[in-house]
N, C-alpha and C. Protein backbone atom coordinates (compact mmCIF):
# COMPACT_ATOMS: atom_id res chain seq x y z
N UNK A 1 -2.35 23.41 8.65
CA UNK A 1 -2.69 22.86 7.35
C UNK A 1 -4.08 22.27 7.44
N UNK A 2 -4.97 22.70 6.26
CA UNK A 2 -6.17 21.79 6.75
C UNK A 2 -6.08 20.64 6.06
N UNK A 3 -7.16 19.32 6.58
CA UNK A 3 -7.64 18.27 6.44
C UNK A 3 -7.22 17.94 4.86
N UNK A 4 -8.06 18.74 3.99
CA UNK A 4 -8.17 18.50 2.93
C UNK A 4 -6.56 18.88 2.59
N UNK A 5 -5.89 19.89 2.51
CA UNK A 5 -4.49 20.01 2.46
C UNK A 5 -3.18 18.65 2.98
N UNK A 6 -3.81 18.26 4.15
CA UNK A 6 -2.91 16.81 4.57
C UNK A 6 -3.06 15.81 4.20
N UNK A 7 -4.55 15.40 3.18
CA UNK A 7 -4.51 14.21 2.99
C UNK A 7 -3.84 14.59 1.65
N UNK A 8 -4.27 15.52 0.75
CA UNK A 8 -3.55 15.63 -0.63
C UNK A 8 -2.40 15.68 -0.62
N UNK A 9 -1.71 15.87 0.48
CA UNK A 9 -0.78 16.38 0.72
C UNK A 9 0.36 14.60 0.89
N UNK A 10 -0.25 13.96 1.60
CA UNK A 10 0.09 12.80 2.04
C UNK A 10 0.11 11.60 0.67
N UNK A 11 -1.26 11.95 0.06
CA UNK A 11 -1.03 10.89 -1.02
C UNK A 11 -0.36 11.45 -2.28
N UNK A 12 0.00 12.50 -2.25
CA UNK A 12 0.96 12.70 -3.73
C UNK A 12 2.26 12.48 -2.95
N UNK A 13 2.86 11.99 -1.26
CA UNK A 13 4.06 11.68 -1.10
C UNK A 13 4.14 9.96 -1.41
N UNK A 14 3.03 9.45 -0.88
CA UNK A 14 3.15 8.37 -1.24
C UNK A 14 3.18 8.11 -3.14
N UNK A 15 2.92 8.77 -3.68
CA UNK A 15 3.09 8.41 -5.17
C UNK A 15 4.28 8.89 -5.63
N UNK A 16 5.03 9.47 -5.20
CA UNK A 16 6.50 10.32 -4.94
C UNK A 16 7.25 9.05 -5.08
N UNK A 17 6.76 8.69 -4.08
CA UNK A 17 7.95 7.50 -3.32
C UNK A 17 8.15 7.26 -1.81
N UNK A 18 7.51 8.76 -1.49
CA UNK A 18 8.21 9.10 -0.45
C UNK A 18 7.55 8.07 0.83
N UNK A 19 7.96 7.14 1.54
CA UNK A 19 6.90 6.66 2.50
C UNK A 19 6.42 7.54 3.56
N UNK A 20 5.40 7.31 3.81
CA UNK A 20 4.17 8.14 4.60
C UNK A 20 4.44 7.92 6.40
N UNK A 21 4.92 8.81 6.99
CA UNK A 21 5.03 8.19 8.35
C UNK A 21 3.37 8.34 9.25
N UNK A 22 3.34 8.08 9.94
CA UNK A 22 1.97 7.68 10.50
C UNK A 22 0.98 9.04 10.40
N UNK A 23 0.04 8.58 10.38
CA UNK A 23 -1.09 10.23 10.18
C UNK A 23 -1.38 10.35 11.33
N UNK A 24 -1.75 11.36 12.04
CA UNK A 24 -2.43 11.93 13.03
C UNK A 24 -3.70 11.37 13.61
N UNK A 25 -3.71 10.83 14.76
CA UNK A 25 -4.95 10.08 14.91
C UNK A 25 -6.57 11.22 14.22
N UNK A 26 -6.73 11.94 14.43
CA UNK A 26 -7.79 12.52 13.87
C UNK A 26 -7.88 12.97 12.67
N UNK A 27 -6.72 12.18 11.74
CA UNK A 27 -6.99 12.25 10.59
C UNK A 27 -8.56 11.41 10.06
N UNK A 28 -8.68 11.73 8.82
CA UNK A 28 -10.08 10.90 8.24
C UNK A 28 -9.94 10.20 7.70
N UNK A 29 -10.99 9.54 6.84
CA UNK A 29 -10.64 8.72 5.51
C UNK A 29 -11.00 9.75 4.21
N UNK A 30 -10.03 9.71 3.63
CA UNK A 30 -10.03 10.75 2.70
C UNK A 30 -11.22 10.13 1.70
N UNK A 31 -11.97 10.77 0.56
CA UNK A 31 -13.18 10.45 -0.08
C UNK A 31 -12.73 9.75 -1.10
N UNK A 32 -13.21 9.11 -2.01
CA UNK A 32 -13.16 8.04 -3.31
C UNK A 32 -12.41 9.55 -4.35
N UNK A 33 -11.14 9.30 -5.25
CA UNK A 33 -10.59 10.11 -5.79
C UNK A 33 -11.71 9.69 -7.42
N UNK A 34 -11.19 11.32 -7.64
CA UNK A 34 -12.48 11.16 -8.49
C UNK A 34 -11.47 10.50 -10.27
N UNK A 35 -13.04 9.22 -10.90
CA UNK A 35 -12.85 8.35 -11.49
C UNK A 35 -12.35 7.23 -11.12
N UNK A 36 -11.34 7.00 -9.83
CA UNK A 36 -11.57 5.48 -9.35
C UNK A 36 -12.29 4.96 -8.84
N UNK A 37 -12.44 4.11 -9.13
CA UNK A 37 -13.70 3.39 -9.04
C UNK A 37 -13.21 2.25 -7.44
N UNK A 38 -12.20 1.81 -7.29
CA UNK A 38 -11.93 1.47 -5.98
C UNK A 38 -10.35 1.37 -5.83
N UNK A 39 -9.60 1.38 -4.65
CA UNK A 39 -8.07 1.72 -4.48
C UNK A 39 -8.37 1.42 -3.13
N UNK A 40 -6.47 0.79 -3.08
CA UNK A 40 -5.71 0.71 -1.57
C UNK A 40 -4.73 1.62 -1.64
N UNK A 41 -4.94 2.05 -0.44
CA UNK A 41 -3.51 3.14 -0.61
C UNK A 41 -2.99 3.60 0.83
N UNK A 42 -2.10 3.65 1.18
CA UNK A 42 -1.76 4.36 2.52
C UNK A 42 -0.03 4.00 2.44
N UNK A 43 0.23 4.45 4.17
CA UNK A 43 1.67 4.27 4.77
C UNK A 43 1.75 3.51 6.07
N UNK A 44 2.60 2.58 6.09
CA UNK A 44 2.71 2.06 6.94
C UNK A 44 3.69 1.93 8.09
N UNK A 45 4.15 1.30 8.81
CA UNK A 45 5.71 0.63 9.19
C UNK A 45 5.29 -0.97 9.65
N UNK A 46 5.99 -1.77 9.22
CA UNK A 46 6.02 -3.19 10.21
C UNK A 46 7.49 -3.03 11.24
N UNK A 47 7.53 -3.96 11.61
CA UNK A 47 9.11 -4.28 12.55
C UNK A 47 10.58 -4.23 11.97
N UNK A 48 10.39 -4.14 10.77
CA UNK A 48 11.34 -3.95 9.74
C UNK A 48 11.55 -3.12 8.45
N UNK A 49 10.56 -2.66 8.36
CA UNK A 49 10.45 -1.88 7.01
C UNK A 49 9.20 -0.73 6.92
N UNK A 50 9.33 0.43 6.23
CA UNK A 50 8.37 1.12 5.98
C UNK A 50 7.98 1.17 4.33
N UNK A 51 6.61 0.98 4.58
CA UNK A 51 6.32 0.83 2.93
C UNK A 51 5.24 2.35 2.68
N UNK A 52 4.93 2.81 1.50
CA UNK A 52 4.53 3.67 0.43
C UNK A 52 3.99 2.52 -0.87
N UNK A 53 1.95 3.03 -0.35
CA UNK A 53 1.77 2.46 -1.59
C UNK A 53 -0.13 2.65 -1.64
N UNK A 54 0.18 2.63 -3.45
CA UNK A 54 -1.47 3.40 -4.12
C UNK A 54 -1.72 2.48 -4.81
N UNK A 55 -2.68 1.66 -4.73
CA UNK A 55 -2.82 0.89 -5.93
C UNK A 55 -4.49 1.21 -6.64
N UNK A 56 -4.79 1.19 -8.11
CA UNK A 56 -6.10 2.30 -8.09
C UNK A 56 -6.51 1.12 -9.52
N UNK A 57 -8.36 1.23 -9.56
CA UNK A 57 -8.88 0.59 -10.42
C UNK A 57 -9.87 1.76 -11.20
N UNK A 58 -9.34 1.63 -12.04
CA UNK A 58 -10.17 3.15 -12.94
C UNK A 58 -11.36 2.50 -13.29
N UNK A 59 -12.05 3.81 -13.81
CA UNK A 59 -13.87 2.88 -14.45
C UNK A 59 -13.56 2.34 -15.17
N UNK A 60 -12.44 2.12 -16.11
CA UNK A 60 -12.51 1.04 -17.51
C UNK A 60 -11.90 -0.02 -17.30
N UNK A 61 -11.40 -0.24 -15.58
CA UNK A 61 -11.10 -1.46 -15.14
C UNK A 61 -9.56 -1.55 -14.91
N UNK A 62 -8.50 -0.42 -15.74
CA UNK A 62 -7.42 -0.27 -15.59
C UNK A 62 -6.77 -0.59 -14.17
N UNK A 63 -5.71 -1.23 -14.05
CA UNK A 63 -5.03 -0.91 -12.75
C UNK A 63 -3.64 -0.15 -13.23
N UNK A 64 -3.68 0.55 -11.85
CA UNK A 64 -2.58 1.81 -11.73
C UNK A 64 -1.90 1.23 -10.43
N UNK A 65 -0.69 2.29 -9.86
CA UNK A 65 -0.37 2.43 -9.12
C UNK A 65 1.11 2.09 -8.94
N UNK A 66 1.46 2.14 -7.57
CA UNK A 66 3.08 2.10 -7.09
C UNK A 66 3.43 1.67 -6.06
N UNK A 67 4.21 1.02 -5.46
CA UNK A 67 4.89 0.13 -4.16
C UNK A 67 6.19 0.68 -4.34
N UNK A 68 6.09 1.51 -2.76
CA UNK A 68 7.74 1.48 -2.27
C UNK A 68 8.36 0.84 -0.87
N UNK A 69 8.94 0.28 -1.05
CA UNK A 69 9.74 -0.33 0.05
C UNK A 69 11.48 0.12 1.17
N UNK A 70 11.42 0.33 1.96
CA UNK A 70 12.48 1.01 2.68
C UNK A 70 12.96 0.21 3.95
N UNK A 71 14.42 -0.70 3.85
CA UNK A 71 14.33 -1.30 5.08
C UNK A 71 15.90 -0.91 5.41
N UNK A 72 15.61 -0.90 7.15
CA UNK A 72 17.05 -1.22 7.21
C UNK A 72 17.79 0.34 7.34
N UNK A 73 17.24 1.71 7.31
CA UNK A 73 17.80 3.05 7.28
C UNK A 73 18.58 2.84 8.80
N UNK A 74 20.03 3.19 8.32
CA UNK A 74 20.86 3.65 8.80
C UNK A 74 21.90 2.28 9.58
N UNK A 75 21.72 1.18 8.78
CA UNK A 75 22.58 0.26 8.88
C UNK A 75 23.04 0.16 8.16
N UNK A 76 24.65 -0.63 8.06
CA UNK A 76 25.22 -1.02 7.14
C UNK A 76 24.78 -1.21 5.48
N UNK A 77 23.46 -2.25 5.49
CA UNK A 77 23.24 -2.53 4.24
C UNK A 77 21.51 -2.00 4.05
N UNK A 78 21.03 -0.67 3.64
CA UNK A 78 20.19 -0.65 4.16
C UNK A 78 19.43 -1.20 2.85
N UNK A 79 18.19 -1.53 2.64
CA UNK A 79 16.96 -2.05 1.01
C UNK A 79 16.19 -1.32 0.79
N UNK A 80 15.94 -1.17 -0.53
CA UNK A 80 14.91 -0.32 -1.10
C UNK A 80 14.47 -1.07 -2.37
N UNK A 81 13.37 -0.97 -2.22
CA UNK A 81 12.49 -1.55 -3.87
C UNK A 81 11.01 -0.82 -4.22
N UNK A 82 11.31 -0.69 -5.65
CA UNK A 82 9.98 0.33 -5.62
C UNK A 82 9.20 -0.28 -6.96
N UNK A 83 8.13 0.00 -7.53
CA UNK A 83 7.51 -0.70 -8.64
C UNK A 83 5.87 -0.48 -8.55
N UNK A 84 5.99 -0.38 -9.77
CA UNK A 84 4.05 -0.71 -9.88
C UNK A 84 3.10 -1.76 -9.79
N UNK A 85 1.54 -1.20 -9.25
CA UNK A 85 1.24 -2.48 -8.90
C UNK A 85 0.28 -2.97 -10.07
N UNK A 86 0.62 -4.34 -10.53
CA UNK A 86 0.40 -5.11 -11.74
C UNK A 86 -1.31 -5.64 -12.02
N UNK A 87 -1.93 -5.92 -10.65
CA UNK A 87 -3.53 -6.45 -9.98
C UNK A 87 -3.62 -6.53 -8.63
N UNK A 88 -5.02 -5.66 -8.94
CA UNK A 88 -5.74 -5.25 -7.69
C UNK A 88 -7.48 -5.75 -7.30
N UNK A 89 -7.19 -6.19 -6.30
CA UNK A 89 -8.62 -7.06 -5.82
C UNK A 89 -9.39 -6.62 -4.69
N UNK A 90 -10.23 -5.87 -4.80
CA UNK A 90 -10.72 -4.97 -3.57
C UNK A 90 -12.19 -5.71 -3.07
N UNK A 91 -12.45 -6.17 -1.76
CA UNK A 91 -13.39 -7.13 -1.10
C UNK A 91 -13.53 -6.19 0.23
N UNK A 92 -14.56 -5.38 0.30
CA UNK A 92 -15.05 -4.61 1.32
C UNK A 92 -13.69 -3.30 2.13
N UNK A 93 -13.25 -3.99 3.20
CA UNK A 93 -12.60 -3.33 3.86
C UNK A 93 -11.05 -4.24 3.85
N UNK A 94 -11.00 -4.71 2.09
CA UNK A 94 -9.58 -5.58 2.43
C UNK A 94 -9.61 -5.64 0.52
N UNK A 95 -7.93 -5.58 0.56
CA UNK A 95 -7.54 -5.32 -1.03
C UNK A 95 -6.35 -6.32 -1.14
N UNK A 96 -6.20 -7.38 -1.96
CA UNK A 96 -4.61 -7.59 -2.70
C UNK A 96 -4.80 -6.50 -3.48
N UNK A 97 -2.99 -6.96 -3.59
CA UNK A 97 -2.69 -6.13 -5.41
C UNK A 97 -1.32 -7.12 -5.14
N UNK A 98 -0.39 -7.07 -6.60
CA UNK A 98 0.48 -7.79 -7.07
C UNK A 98 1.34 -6.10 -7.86
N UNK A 99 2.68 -6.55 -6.75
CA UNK A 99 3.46 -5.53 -7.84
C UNK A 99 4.77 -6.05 -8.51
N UNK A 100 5.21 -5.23 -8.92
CA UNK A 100 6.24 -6.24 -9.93
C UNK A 100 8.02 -5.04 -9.19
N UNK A 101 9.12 -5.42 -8.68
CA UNK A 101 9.87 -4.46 -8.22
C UNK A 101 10.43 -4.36 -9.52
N UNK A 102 10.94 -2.89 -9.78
CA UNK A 102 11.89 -2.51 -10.71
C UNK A 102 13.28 -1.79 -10.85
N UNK A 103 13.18 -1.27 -9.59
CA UNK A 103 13.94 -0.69 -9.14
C UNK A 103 14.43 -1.08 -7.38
N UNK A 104 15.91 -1.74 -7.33
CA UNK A 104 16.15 -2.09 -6.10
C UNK A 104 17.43 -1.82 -5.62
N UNK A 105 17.80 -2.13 -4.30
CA UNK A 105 18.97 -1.74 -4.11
C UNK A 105 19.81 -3.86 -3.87
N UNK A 106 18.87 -4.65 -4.44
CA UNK A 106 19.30 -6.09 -4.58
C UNK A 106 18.96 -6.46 -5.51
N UNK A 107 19.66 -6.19 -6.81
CA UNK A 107 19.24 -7.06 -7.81
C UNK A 107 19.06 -8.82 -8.01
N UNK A 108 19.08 -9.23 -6.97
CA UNK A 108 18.33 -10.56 -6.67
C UNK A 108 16.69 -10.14 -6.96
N UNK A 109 16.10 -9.26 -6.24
CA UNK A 109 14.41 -9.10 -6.60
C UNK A 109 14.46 -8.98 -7.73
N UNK A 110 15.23 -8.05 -8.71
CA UNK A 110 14.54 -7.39 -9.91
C UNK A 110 13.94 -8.31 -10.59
N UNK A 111 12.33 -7.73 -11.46
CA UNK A 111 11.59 -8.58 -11.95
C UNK A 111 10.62 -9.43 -10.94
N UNK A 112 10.81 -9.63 -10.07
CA UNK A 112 10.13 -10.40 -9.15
C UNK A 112 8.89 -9.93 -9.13
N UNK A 113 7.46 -10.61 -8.76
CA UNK A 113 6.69 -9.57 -8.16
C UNK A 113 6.06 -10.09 -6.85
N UNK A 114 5.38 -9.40 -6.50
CA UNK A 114 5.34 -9.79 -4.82
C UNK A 114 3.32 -9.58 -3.94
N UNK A 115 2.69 -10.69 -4.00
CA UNK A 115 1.33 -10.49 -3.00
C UNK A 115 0.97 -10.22 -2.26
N UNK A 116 0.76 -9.00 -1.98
CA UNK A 116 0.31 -7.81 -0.58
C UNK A 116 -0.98 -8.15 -0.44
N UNK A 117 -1.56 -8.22 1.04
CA UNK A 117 -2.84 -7.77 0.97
C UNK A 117 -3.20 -7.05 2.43
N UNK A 118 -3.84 -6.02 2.45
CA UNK A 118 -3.83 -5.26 3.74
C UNK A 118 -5.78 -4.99 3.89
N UNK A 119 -5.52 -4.97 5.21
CA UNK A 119 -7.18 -4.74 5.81
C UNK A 119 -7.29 -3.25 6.23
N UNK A 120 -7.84 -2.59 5.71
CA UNK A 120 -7.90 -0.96 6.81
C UNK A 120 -9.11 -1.51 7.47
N UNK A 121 -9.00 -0.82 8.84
CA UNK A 121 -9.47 -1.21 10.04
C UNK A 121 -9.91 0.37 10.57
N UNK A 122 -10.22 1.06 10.01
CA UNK A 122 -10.41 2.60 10.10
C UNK A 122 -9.06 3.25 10.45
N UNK A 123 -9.47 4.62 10.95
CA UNK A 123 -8.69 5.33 10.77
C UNK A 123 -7.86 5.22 12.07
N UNK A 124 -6.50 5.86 12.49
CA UNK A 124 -5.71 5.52 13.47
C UNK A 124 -6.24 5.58 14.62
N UNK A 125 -5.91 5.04 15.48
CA UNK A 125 -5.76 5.50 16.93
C UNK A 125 -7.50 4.97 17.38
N UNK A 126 -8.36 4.09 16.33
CA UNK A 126 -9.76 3.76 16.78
C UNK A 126 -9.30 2.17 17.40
N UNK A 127 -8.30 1.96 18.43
CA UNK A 127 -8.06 0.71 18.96
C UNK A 127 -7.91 -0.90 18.18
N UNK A 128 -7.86 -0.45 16.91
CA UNK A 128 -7.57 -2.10 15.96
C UNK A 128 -6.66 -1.43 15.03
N UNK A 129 -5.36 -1.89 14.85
CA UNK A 129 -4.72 -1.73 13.89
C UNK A 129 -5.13 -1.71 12.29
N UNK A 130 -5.02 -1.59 11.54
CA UNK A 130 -4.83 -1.78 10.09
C UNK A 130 -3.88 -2.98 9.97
N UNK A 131 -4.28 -3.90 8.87
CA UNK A 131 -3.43 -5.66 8.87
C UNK A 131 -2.76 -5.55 7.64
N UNK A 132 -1.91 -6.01 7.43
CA UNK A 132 -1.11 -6.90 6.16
C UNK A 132 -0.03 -7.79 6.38
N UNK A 133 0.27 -8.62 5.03
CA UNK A 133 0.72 -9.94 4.82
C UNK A 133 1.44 -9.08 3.35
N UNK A 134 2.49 -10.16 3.45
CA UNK A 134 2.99 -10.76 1.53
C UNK A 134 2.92 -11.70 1.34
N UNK A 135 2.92 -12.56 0.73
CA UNK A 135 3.42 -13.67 0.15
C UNK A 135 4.91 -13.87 -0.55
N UNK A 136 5.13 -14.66 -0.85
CA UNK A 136 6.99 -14.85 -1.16
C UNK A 136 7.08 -14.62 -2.47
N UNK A 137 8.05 -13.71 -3.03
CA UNK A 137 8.25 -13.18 -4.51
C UNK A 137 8.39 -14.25 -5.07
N UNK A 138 7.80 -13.96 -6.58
CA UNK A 138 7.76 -14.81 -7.35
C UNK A 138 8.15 -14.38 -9.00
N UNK A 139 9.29 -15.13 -9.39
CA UNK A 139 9.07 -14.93 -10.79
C UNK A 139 7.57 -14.67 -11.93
N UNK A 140 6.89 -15.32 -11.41
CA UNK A 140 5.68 -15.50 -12.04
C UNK A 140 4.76 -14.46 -12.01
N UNK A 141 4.17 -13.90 -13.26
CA UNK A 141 2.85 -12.89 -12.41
C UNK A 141 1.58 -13.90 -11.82
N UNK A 142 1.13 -14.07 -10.81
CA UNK A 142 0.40 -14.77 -10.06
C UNK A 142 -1.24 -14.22 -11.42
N UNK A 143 -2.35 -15.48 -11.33
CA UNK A 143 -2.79 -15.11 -12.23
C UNK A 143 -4.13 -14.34 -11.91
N UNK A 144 -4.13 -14.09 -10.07
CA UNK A 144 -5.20 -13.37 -9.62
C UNK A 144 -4.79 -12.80 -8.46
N UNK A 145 -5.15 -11.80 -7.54
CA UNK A 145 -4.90 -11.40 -6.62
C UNK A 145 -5.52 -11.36 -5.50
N UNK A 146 -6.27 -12.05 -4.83
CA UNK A 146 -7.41 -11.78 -3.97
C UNK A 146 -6.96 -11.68 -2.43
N UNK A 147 -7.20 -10.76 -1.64
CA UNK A 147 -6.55 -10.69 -0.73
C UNK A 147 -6.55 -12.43 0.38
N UNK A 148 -5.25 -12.11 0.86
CA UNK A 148 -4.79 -13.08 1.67
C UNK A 148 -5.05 -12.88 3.13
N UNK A 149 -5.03 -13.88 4.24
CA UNK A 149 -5.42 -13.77 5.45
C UNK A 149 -4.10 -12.61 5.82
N UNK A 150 -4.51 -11.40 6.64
CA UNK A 150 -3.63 -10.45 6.96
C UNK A 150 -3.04 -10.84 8.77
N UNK A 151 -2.12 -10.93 8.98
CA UNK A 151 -1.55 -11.36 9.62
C UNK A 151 -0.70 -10.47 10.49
N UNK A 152 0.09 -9.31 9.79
CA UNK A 152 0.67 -8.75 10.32
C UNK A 152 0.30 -7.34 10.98
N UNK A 153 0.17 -6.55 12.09
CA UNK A 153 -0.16 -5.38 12.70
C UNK A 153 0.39 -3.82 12.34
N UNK A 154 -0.08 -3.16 10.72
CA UNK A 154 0.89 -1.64 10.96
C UNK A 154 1.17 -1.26 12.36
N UNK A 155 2.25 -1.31 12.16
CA UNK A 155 2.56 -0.69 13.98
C UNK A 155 2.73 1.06 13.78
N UNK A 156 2.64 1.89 12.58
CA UNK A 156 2.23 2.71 12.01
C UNK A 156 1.90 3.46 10.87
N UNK A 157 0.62 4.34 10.75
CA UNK A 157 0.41 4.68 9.97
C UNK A 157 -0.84 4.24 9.05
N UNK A 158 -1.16 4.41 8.08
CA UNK A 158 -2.53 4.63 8.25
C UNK A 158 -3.10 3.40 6.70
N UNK A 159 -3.74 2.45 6.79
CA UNK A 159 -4.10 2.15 5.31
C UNK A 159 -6.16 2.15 4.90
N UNK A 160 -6.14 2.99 3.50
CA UNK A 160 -7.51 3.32 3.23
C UNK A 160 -7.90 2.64 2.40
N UNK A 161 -8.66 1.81 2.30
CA UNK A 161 -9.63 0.71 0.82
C UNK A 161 -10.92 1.11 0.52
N UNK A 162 -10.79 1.68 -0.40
CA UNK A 162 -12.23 2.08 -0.99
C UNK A 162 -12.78 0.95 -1.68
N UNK A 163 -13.88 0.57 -1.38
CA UNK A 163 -14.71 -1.04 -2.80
C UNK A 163 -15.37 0.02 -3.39
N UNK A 164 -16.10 -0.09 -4.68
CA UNK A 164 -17.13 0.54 -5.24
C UNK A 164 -18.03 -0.48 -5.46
N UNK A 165 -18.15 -1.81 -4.90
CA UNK A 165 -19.44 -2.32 -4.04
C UNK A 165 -20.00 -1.61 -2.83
N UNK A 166 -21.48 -1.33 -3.10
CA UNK A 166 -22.14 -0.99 -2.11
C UNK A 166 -22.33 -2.02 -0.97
């Protein structure tokens, strides 16, 4: 499959739903999709969960996008939450966004929304992980998003932040 075939290939799974298992270290950074103006987007895993997620700022300032969440496959009670993301704050090589879940397998979240913020750190396998954090769901839509100190290590898989600051 070529390059250009795996990354297209990769980000219409993540807009699926489907979460993204780790890319190939010699994968790239795929190019600025054309009309956004800046986006976070990739696949991850932490120690507990694998997430799927695009979040995109069009030229007229629009935010787009989707968060999926997957924890817990093949235990007893396993979680899933999926939803769009509500605001997006893109600062060089590091993005919040705020999504709102809508769909879960705990209707305790529903409605909630929740403060991501992840660092891409290039592409895999260049010796520094890619970072992210949440913050604790909140009834409230938070009234800005700016990314938060990232804390936690993808232990796989790949995350890309485009700024459209030079």
């Amino acid at each position: 499959m070529t390059r250009a075939r795996l990354i297209a290939a990769g980000s219409a799974a993540v807009v699926a739903g489907v979460v993204a298992a780790a890319l190939p270290a010699s994968a790239s950074e795929p190019p600025p999709p054309n009309g956004a103006q800046e986006f976070a987007t990739g696949g991850f895993e932490d120690v507990a969960c694998q997430f799927g997620f695009d979040a995109r700022r069009g030229p007229n300032g629009e935010v787009s996008g989707h968060l999926n969440q997957k924890c817990g496959e093949g235990s007893p009670r396993p979680f899933y939450a999926r939803g769009p993301v509500v605001c997006l704050d893109v600062q060089g090589n590091r993005a919040g966004f705020v999504w709102q879940v809508q769909e879960t397998s705990d209707q305790s979240f529903q409605g909630l929304y929740e403060h991501f913020s992840v660092r891409d750190n290039g592409p895999p396998g260049q010796g520094v992980p890619d970072m992210v954090v949440s913050a604790p769901n909140t009834p409230v839509l938070p009234p800005s998003c700016p990314p938060i100190t990232e804390t936690v290590p993808a232990l796989k898989g790949n995350i890309v932040v485009h700024d459209s600051t030079p």
